[in-house]
N, C-alpha and C. Protein backbone atom coordinates (compact mmCIF):
# COMPACT_ATOMS: atom_id res chain seq x y z
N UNK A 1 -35.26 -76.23 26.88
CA UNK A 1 -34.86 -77.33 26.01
C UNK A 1 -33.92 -78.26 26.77
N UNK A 2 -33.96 -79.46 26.75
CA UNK A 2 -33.17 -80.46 27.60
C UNK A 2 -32.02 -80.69 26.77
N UNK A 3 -30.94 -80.68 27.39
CA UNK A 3 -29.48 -80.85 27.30
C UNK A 3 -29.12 -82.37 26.56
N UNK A 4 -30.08 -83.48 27.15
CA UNK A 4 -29.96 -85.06 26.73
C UNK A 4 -29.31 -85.40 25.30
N UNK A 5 -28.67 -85.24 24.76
CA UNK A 5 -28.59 -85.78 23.00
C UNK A 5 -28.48 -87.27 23.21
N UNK A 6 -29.14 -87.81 22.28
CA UNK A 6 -28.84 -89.22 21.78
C UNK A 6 -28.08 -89.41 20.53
N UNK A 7 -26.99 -89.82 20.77
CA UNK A 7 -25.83 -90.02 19.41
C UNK A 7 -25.66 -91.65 19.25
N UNK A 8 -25.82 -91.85 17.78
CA UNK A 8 -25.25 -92.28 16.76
C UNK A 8 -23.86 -92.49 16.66
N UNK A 9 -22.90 -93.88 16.77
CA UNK A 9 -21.98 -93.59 16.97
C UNK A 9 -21.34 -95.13 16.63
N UNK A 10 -20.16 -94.44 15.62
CA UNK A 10 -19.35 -95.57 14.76
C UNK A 10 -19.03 -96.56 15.87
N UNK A 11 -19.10 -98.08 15.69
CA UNK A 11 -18.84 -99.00 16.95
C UNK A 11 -17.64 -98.89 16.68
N UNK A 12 -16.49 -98.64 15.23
CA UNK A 12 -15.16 -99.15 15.59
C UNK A 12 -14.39 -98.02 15.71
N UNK A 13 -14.50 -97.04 15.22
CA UNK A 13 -13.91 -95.29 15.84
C UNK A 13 -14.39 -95.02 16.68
N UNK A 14 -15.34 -95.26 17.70
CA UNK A 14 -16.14 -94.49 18.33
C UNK A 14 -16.71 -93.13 18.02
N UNK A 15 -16.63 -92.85 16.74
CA UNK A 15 -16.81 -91.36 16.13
C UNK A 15 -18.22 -91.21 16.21
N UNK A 16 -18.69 -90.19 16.72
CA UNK A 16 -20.17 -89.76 16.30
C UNK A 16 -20.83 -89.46 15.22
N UNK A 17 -21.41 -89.73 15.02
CA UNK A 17 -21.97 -89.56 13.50
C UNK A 17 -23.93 -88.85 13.37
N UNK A 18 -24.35 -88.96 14.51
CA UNK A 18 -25.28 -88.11 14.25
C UNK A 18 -25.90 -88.04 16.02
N UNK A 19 -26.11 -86.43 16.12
CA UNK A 19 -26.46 -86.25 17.54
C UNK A 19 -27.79 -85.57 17.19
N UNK A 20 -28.76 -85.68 18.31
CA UNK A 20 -29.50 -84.89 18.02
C UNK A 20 -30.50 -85.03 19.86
N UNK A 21 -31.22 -83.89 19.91
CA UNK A 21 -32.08 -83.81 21.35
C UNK A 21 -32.89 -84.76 21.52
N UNK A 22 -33.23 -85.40 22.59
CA UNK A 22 -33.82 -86.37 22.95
C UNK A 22 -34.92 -86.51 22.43
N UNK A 23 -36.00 -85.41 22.37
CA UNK A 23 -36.93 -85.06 22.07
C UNK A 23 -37.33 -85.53 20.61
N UNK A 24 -36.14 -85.65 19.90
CA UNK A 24 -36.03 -85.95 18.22
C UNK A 24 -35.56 -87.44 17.97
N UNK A 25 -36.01 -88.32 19.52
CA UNK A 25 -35.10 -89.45 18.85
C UNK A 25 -35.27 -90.34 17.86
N UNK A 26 -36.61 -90.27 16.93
CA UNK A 26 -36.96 -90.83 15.81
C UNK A 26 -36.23 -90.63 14.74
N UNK A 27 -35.73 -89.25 14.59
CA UNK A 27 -34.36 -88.63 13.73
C UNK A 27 -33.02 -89.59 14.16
N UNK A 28 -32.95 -89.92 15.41
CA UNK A 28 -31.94 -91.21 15.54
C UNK A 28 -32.20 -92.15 15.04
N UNK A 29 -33.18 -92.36 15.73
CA UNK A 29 -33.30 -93.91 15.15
C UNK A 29 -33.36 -94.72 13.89
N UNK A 30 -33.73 -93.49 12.79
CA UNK A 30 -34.01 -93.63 11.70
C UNK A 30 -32.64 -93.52 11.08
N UNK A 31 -31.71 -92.43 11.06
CA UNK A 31 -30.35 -92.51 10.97
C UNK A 31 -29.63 -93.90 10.95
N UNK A 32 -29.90 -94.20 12.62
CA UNK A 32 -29.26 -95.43 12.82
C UNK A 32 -29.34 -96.85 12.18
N UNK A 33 -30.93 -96.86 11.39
CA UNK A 33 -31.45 -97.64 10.63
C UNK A 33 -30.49 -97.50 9.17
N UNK A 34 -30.54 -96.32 8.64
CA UNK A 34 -30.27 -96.68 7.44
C UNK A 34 -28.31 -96.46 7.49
N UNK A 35 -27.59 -96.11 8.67
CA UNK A 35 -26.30 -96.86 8.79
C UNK A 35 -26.43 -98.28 8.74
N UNK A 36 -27.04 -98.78 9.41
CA UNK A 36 -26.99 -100.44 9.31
C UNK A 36 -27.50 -101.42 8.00
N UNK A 37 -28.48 -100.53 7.13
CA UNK A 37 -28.63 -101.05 5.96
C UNK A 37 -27.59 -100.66 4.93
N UNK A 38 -26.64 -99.98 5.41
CA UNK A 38 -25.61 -99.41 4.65
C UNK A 38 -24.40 -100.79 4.63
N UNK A 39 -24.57 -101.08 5.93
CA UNK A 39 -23.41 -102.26 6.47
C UNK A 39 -22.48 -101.74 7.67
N UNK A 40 -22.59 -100.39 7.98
CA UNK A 40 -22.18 -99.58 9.16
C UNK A 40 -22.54 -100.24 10.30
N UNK A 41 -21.38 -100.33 11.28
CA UNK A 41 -21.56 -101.14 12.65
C UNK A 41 -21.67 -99.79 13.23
N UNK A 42 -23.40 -99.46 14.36
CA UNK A 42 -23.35 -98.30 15.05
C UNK A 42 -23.79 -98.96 16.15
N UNK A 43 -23.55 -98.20 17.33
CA UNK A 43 -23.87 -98.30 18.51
C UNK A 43 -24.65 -97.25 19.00
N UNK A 44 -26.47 -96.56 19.23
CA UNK A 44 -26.61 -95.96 19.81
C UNK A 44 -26.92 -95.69 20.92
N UNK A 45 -26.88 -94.54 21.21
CA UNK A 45 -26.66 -94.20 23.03
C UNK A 45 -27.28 -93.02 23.15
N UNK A 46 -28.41 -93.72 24.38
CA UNK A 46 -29.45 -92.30 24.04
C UNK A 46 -29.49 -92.60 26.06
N UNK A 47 -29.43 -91.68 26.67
CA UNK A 47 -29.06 -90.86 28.01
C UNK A 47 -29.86 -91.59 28.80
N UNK A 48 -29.60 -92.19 29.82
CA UNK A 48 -30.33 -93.25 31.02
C UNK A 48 -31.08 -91.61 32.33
N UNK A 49 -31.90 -91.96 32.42
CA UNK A 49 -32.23 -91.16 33.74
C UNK A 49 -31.42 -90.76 34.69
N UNK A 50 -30.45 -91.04 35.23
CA UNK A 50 -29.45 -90.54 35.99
C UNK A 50 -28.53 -89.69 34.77
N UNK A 51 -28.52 -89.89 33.56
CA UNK A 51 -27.37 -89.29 32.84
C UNK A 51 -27.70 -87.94 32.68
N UNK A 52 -29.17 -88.18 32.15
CA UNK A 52 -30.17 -86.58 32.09
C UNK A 52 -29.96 -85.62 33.51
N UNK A 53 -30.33 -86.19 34.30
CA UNK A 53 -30.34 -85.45 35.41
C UNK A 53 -28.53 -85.07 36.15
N UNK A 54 -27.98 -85.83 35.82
CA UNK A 54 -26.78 -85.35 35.76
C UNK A 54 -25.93 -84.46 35.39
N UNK A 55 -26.48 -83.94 33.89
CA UNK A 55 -26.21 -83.11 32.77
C UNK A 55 -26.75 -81.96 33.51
N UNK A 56 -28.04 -81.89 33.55
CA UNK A 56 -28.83 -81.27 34.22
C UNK A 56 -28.44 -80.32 35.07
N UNK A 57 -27.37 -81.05 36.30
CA UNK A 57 -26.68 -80.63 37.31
C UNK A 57 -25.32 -80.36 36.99
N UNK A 58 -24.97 -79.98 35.87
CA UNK A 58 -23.66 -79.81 35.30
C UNK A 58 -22.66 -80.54 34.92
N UNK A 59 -22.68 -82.13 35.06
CA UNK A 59 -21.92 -83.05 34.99
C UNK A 59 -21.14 -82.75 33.28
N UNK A 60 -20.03 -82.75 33.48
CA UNK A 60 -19.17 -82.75 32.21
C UNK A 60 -19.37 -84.51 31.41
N UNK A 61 -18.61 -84.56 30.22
CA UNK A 61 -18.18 -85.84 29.77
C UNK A 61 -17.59 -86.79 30.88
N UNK A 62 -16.63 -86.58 31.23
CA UNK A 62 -15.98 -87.37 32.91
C UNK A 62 -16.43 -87.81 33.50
N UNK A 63 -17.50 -86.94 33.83
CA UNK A 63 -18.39 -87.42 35.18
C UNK A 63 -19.49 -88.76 34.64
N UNK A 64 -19.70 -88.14 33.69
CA UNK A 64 -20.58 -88.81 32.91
C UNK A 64 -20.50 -90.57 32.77
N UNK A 65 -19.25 -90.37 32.17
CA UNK A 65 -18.10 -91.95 32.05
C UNK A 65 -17.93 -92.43 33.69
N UNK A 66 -17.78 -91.45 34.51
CA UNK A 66 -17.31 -91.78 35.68
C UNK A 66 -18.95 -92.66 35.79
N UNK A 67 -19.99 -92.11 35.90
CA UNK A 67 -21.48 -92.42 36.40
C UNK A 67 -21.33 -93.78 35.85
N UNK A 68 -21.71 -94.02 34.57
CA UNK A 68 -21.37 -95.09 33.35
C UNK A 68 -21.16 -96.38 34.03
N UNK A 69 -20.10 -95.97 34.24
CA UNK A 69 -19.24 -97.50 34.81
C UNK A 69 -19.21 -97.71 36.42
N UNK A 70 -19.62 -96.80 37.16
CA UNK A 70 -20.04 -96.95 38.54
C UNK A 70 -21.68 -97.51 38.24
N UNK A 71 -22.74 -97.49 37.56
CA UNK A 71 -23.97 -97.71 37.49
C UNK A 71 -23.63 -99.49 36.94
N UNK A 72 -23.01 -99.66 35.96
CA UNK A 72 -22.54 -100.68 35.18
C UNK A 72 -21.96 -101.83 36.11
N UNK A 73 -21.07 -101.31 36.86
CA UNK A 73 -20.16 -102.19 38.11
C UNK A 73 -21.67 -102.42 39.08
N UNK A 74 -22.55 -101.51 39.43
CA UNK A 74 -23.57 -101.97 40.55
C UNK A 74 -24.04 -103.31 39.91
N UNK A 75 -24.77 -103.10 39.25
CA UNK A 75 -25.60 -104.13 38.08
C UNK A 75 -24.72 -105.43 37.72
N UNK A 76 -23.52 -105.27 37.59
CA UNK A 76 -23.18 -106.74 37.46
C UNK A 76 -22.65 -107.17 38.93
N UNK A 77 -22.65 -106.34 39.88
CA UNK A 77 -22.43 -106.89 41.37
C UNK A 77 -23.76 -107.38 41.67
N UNK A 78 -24.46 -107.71 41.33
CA UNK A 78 -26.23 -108.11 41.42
C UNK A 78 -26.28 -109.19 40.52
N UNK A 79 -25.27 -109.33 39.38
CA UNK A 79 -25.81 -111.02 38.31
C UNK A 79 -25.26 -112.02 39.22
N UNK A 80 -25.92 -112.77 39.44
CA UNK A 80 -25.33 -114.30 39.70
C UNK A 80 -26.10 -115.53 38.93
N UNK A 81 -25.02 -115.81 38.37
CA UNK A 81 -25.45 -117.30 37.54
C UNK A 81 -25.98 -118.65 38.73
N UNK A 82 -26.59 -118.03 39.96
CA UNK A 82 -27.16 -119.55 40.35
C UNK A 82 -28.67 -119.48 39.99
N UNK A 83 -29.52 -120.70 40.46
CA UNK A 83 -30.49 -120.18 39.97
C UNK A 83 -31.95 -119.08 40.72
N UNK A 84 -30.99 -118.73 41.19
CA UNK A 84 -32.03 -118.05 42.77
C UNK A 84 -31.91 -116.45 42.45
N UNK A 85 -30.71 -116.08 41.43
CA UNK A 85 -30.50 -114.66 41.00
C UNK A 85 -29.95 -113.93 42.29
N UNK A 86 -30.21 -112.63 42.33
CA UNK A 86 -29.68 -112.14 43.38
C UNK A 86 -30.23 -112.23 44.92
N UNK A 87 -30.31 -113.68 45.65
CA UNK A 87 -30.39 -113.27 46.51
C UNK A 87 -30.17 -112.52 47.75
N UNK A 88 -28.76 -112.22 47.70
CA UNK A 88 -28.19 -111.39 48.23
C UNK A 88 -28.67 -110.44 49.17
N UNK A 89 -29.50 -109.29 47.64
CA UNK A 89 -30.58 -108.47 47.88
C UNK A 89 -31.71 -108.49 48.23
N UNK A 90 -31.82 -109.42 48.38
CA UNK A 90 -33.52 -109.87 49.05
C UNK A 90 -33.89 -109.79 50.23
N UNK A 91 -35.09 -109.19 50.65
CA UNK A 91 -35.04 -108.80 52.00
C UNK A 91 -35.32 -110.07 52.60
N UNK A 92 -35.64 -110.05 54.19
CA UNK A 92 -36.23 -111.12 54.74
C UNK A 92 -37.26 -111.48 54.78
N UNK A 93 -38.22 -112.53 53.96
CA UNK A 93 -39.55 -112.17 54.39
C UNK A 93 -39.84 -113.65 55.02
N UNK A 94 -40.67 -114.02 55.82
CA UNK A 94 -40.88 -114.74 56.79
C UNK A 94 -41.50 -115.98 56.61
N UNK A 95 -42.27 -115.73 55.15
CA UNK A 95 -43.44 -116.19 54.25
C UNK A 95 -42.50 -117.08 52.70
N UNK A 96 -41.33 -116.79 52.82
CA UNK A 96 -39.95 -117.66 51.86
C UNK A 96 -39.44 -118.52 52.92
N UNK A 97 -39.10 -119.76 51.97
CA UNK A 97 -37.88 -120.89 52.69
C UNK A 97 -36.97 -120.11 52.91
N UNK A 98 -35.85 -121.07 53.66
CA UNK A 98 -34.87 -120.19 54.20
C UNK A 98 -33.84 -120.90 53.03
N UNK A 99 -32.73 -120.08 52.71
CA UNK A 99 -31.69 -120.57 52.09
C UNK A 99 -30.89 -121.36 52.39
């Protein structure tokens, strides 16, 4: 059975309010539906591929948060508001103008 839960989770306590195995995430989602027809502000959070496999490998809560915001910081080191996006990252190809 995989470790993954996807929780349900108050946006202004951060309190959890319904967890359940990945496998079941229709039981989330449906949850999460009828918080919001309630008027409940939720935020859910259901486990990115590195989070799974992380868990996987024993990663506590910490590490977890630690991953989070190291994955989060890559991704916005990659936005740029010009209109060319990240070129940065772009390899060289021979067959593009030059910048």
């Amino acid at each position: 059975m995989s470790k993954s839960k996807i929780k349900v989770i108050e946006a202004n306590s951060l309190e959890v309010l319904f967890e359940c195995d990945f496998e079941d995430h229709e039981k989330a989602f449906d949850y999460a539906r009828r918080m919001e027809e309630m008027g409940i502000e939720i935020k859910v959070h259901a486990p990115s591929l590195s989070e799974t496999l992380a868990v996987s490998l024993g990663a506590d809560e910490a590490d977890l948060s630690t991953l989070r915001n190291e994955v989060d910081e890559e991704i916005a080191s990659h936005i740029q508001n010009d209109e060319h996006g990240c070129v940065v990252c772009m390899p060289e190809d021979p067959n593009l103008p030059k910048q």
